[in-house]
C-alpha atoms as a PDB file:
ATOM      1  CA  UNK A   1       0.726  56.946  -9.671  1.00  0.00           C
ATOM      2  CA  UNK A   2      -3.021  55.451  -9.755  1.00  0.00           C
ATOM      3  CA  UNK A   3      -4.386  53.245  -7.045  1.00  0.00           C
ATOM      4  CA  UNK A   4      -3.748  50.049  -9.629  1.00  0.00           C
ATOM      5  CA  UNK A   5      -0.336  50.462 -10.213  1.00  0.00           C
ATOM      6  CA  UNK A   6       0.544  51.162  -6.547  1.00  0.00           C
ATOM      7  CA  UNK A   7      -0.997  47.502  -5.873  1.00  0.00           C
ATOM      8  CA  UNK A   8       0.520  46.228  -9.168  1.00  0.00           C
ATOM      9  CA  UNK A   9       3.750  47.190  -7.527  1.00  0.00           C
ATOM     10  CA  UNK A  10       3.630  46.970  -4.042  1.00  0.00           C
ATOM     11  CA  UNK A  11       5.165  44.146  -2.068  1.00  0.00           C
ATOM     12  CA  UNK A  12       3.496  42.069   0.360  1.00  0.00           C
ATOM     13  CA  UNK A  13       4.109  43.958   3.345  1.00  0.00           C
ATOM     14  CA  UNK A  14       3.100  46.867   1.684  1.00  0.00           C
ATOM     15  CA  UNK A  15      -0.348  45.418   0.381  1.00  0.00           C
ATOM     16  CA  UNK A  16      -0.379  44.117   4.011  1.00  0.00           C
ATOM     17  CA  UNK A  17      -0.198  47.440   5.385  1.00  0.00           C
ATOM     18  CA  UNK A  18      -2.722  48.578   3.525  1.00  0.00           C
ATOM     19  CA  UNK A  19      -5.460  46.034   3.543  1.00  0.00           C
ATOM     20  CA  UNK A  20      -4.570  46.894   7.653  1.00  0.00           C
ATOM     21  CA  UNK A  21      -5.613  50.594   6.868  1.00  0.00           C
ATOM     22  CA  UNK A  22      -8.496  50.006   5.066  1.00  0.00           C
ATOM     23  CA  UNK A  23     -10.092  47.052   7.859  1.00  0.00           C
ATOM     24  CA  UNK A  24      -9.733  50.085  10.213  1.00  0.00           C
ATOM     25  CA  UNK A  25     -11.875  52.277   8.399  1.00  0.00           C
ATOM     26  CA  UNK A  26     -15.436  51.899   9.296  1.00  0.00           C
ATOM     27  CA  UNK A  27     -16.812  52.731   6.079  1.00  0.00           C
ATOM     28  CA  UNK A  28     -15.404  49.547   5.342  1.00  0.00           C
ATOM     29  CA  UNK A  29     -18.698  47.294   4.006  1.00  0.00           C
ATOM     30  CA  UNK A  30     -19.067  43.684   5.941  1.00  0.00           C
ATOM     31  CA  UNK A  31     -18.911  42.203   2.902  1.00  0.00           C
ATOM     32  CA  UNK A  32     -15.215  43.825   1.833  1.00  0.00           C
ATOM     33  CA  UNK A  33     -13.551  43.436   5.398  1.00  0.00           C
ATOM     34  CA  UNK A  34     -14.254  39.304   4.919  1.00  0.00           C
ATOM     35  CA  UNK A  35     -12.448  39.076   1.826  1.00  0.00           C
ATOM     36  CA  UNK A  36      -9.870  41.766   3.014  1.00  0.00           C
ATOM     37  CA  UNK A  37      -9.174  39.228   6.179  1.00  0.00           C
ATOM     38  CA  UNK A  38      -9.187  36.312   3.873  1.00  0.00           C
ATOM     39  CA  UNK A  39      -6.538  38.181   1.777  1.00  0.00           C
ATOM     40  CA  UNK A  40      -4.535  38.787   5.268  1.00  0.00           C
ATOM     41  CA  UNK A  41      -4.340  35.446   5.901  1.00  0.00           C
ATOM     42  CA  UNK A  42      -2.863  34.250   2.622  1.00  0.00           C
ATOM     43  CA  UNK A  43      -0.643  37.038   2.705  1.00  0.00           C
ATOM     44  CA  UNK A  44       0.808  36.394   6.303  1.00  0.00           C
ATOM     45  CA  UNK A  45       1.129  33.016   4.514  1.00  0.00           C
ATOM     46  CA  UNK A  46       2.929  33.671   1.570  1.00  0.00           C
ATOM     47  CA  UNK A  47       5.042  35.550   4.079  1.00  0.00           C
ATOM     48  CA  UNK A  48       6.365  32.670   6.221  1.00  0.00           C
ATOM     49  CA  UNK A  49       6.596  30.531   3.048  1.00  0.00           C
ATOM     50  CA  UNK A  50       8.830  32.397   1.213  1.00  0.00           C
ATOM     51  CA  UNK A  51      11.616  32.498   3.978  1.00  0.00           C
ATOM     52  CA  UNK A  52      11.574  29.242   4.390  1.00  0.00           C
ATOM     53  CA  UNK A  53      11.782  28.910   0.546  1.00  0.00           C
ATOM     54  CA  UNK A  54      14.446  31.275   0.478  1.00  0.00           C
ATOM     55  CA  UNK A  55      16.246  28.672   3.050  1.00  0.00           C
ATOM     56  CA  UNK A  56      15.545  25.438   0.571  1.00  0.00           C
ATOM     57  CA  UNK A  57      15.172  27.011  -3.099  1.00  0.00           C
ATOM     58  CA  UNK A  58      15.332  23.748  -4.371  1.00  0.00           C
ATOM     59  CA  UNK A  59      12.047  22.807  -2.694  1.00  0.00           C
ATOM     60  CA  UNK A  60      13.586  19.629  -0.340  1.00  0.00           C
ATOM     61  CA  UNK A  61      14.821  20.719   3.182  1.00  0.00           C
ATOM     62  CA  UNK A  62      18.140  18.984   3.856  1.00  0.00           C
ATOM     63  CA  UNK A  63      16.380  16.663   6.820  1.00  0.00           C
ATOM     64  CA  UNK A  64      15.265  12.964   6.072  1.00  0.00           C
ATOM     65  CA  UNK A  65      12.438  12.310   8.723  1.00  0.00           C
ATOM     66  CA  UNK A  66      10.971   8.916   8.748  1.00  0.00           C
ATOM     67  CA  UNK A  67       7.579  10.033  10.577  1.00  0.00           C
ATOM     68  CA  UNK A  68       5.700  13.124   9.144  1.00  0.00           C
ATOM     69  CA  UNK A  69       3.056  15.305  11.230  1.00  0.00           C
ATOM     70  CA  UNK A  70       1.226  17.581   8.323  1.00  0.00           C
ATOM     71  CA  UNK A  71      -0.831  20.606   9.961  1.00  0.00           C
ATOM     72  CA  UNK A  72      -0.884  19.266  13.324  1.00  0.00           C
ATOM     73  CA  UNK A  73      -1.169  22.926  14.620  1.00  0.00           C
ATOM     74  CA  UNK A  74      -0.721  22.853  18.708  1.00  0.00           C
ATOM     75  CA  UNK A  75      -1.656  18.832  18.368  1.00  0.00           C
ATOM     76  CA  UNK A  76       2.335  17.599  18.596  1.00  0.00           C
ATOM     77  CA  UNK A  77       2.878  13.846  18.310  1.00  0.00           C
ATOM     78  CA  UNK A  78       5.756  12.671  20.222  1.00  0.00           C
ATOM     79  CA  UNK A  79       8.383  11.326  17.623  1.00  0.00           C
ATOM     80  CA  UNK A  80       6.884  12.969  14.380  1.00  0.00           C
ATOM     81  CA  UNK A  81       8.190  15.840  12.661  1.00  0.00           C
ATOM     82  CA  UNK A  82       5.500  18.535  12.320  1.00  0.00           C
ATOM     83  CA  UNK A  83       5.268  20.428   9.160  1.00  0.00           C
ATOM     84  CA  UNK A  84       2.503  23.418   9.209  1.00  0.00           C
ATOM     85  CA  UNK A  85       2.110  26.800   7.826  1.00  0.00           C
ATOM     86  CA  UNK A  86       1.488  28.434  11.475  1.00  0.00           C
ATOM     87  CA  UNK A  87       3.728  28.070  14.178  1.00  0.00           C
ATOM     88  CA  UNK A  88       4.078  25.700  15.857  1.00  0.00           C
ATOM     89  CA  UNK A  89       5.679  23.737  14.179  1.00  0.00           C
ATOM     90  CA  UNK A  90       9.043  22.129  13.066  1.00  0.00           C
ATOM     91  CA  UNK A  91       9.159  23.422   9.384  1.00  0.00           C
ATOM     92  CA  UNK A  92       7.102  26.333   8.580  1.00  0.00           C
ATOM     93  CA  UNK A  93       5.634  25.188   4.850  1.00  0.00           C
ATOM     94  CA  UNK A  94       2.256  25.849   2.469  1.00  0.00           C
ATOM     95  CA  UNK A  95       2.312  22.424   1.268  1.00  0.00           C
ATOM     96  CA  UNK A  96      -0.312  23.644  -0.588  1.00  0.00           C
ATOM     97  CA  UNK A  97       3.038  24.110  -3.027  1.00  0.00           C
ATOM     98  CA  UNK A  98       4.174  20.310  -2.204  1.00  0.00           C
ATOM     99  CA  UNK A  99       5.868  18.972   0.671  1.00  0.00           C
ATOM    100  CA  UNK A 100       9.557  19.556   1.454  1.00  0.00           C
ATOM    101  CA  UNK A 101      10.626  16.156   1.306  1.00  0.00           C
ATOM    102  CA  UNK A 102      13.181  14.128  -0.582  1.00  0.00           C
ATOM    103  CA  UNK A 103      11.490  10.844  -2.593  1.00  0.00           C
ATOM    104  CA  UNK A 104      10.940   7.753  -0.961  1.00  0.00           C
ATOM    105  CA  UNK A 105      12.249   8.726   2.697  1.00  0.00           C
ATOM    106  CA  UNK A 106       8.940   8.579   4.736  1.00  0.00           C
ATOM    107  CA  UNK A 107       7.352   5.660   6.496  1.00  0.00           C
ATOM    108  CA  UNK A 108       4.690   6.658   8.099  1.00  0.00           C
ATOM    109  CA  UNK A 109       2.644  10.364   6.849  1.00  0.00           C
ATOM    110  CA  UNK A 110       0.038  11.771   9.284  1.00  0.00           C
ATOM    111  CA  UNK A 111      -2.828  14.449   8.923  1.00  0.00           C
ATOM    112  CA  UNK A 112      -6.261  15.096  10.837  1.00  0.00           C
ATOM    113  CA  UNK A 113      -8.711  17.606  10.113  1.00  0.00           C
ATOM    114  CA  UNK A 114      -5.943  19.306   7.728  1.00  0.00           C
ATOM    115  CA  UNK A 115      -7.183  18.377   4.249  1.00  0.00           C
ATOM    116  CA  UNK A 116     -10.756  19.610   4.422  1.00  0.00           C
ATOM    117  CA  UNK A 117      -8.911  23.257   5.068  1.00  0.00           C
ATOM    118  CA  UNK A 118      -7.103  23.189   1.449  1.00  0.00           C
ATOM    119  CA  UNK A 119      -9.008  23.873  -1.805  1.00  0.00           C
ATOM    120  CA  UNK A 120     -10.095  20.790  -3.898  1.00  0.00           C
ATOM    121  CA  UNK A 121      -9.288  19.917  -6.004  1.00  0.00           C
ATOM    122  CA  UNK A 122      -6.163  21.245  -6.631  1.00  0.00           C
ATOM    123  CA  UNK A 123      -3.863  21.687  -3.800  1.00  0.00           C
ATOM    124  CA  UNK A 124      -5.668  17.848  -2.318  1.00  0.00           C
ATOM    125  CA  UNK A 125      -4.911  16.464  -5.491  1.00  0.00           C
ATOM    126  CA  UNK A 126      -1.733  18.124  -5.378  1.00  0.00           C
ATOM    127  CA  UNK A 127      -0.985  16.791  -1.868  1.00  0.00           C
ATOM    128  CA  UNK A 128      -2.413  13.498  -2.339  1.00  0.00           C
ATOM    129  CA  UNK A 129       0.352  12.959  -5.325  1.00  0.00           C
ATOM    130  CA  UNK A 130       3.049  14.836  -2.904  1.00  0.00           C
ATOM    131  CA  UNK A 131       2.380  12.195   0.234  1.00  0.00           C
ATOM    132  CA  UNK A 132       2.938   9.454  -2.282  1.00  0.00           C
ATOM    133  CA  UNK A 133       6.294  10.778  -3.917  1.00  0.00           C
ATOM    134  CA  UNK A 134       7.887  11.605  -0.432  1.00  0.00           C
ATOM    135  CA  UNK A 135       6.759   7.710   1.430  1.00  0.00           C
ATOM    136  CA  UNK A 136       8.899   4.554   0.839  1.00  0.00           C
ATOM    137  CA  UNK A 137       7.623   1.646  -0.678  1.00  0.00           C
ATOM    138  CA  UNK A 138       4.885   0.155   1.599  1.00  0.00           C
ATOM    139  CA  UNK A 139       4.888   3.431   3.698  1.00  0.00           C
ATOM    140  CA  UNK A 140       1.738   4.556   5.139  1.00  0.00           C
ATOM    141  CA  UNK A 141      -0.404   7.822   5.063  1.00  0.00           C
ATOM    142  CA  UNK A 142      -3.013   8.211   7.609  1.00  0.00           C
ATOM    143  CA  UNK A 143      -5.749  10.769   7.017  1.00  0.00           C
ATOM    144  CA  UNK A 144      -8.695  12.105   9.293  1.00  0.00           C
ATOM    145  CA  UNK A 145     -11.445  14.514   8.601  1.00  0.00           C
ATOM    146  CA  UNK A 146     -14.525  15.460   9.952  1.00  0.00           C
ATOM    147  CA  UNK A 147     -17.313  12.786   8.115  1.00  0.00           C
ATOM    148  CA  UNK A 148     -19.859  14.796   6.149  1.00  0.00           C
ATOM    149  CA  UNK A 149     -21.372  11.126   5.897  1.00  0.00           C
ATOM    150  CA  UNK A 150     -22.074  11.117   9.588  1.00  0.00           C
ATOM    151  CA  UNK A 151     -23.961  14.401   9.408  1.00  0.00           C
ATOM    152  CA  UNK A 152     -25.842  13.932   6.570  1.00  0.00           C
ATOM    153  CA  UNK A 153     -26.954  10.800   7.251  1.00  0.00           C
ATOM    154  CA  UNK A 154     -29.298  12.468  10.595  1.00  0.00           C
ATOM    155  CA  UNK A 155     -31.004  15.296   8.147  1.00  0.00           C
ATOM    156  CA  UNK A 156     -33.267  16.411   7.886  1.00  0.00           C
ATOM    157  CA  UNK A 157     -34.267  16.358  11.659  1.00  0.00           C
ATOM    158  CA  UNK A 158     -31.259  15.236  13.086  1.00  0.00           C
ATOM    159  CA  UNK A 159     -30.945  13.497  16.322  1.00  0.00           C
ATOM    160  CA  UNK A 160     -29.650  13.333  20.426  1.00  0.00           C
ATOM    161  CA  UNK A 161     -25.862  13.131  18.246  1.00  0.00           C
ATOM    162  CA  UNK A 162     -26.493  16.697  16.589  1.00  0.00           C
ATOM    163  CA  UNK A 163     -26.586  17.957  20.394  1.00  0.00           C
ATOM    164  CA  UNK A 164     -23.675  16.104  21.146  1.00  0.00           C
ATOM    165  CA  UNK A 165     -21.959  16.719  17.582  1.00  0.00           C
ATOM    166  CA  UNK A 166     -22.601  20.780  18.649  1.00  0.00           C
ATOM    167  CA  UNK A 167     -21.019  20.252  22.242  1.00  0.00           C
ATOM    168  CA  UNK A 168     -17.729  18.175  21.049  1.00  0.00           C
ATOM    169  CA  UNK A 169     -17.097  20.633  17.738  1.00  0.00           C
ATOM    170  CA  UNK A 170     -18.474  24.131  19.052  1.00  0.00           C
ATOM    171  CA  UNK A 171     -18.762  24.553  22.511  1.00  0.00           C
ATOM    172  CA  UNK A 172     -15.989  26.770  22.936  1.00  0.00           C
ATOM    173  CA  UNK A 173     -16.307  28.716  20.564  1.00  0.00           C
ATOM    174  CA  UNK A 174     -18.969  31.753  20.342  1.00  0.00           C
ATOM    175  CA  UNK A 175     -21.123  30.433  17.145  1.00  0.00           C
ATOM    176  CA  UNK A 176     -23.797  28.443  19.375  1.00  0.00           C
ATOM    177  CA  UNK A 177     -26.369  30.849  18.833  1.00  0.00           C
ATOM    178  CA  UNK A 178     -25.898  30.614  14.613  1.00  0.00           C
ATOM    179  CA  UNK A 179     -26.649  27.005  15.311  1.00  0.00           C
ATOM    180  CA  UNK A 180     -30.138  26.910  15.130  1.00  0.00           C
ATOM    181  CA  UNK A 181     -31.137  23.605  13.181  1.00  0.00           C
ATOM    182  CA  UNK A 182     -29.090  20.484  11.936  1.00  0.00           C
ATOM    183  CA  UNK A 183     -29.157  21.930   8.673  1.00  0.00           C
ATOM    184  CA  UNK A 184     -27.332  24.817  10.359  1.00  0.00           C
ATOM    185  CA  UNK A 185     -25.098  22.111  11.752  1.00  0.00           C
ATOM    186  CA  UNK A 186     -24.465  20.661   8.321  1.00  0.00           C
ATOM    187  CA  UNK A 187     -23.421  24.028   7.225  1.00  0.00           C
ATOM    188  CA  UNK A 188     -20.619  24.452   9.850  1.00  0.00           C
ATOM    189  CA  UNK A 189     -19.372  21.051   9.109  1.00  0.00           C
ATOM    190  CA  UNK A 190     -18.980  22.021   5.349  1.00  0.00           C
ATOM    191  CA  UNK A 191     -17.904  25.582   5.443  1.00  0.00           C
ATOM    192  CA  UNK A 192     -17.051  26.622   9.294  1.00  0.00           C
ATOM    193  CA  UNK A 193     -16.573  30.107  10.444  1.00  0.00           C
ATOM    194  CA  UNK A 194     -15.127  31.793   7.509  1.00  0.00           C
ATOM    195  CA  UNK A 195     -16.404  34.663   8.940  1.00  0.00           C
ATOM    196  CA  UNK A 196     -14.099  34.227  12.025  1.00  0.00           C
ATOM    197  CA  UNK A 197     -10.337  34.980  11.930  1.00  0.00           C
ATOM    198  CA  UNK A 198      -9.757  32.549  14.394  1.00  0.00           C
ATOM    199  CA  UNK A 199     -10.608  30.195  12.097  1.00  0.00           C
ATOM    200  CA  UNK A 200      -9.889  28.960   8.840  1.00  0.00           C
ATOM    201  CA  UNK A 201     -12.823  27.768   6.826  1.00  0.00           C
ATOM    202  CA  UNK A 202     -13.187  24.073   4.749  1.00  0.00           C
ATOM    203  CA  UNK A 203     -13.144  24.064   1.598  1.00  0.00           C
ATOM    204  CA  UNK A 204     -14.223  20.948   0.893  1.00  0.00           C
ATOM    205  CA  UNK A 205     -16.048  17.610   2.660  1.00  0.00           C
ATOM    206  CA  UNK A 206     -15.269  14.270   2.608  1.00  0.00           C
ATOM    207  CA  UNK A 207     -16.154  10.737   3.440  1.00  0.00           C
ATOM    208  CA  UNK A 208     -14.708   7.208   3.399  1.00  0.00           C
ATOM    209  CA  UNK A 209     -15.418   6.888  -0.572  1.00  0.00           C
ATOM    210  CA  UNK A 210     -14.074   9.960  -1.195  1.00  0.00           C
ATOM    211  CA  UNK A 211     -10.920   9.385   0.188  1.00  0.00           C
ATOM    212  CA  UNK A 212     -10.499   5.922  -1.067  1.00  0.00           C
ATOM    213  CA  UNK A 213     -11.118   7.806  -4.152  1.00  0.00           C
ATOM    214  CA  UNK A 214      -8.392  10.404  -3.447  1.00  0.00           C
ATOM    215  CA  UNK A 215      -5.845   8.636  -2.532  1.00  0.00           C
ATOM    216  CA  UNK A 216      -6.024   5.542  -5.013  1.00  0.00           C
ATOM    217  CA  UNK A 217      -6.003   8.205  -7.885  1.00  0.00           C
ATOM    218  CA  UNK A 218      -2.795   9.610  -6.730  1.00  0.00           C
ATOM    219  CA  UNK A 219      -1.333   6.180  -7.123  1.00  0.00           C
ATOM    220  CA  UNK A 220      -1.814   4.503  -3.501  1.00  0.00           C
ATOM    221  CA  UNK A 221      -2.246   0.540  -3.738  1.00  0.00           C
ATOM    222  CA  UNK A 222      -4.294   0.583  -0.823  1.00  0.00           C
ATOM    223  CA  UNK A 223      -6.778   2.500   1.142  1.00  0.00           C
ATOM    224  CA  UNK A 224      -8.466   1.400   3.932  1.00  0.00           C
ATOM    225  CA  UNK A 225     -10.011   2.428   7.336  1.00  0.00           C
ATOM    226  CA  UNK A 226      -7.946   3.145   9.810  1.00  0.00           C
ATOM    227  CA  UNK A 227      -8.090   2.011  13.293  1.00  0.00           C
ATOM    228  CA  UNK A 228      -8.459   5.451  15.627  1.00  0.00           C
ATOM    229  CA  UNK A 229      -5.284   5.513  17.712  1.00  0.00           C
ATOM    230  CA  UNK A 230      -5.115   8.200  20.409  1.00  0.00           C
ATOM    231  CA  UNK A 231      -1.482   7.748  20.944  1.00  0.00           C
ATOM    232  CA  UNK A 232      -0.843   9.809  17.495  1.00  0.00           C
ATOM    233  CA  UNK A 233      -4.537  10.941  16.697  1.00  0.00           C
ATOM    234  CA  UNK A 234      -6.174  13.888  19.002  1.00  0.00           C
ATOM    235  CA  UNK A 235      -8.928  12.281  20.888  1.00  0.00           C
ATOM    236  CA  UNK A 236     -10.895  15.311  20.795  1.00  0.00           C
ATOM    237  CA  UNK A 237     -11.309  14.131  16.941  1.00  0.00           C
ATOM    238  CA  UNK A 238     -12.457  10.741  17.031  1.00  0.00           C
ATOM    239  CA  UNK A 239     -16.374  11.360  17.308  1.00  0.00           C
ATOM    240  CA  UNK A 240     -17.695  12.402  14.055  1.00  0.00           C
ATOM    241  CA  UNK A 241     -14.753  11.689  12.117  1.00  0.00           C
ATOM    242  CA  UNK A 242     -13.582   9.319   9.467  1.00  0.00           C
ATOM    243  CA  UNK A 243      -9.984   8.281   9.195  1.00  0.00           C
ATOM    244  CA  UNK A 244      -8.042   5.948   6.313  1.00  0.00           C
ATOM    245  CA  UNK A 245      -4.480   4.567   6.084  1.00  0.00           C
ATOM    246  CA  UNK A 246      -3.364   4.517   2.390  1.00  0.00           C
ATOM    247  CA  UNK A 247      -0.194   2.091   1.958  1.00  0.00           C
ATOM    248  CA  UNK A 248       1.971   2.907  -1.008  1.00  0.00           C
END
């Protein structure tokens, strides 16, 4: 059997194992090992997905919640139901492939810094229609993201903010010395470490317009800016980010 049709045929786990092997060699190139990770990632993915899909074929998990956490990661908000694709998290989804939800049986839909990590346009598109199927009439979805508005508007030199942008967004982690002008900056804010498996990278950047845009395309009567609310929203993410409530 030729090296094709064993990855024609292998399963998962078995492409798994060896993308594993082949990240140990070091005659692995730089440039192969990125996509390799990348590849690791959606596979460890596709991995958690399909058991839960397994559990609800159909698509809809048998739960009604009436307050929806999307990607919230280690951020937990007290009384929300937390849907991610990493633990932890209540459901284990991709809702890049729609949310598990029944029509009409959310009130209240929350994400930050989630959409810029899906690819535009379309699993946001996708998700922008799948928020609006799964909220009641008048129920509310309440998106933040970092503002590529904000840090364009202080290029080309930037300003005292870009230090203070740097300190808030990177200072724990070990890409300081990458971050050598605002341009540099801007990069980050557009693409982040995608060189990092500790990170996922965005795929995409937004603003105010652009999510008024979004969101009213997918069929939401409303969008407008939403008052920053650390009793649900991180506060780590209200400098240099833009948040909007869309009302059904």
């Amino acid at each position: 059997m030729t090296p094709q049709q064993n990855i024609e045929t292998a399963s998962p786990d078995q492409l798994m194992e060896q993308i594993t092997q082949l990240l140990r060699q070091p005659t692995t190139t730089h440039g192969l090992a990125r996509a390799l990770r990348a590849t690791v990632k959606e596979l460890e993915l596709h991995r958690t997905h399909r058991v839960s899909q397994k559990a609800w074929p159909d698509g809809r998990i048998d739960d009604t919640p009436r307050k929806v956490q999307i990607g919230g990661g280690a951020h937990r908000i007290a009384g929300f139901f937390n849907i991610d694709a990493v633990p932890p998290a209540d459901l284990l989804w991709d809702v890049r492939e729609g949310i598990p939800l029944h029509d009409a049986t959310v009130n209240e839909l929350f994400s930050e810094h989630f959409l810029e990590h899906i690819d535009y346009p379309r699993s946001a598109k996708h998700y922008a229609r799948e928020a609006h199927r799964v909220l009641t009439p008048g129920g509310r979805l309440i998106t933040g993201v970092p503002d590529a508005a904000f840090v364009l508007a202080q290029y080309p030199a930037g300003t005292a903010d870009s230090e203070e942008m740097i300190k808030k967004w990177y200072g724990k982690r070990d890409c300081l010395d990458a971050i050598n002008t605002h341009l540099d900056l801007i990069n980050y804010v557009f693409r982040d470490q995608d060189d990092d498996p500790t990170y996922n990278p965005h795929y995409w950047a937004y603003d105010h317009d652009k999510l008024v845009q979004l969101f009213t395309e997918a069929g939401f009567t409303k969008v407008e800016p939403w008052n920053f609310d650390p009793q649900i929203a991180n506060p780590k993410r209200q400098w240099g980010s833009v948040y909007v409530i869309a009302t059904k």
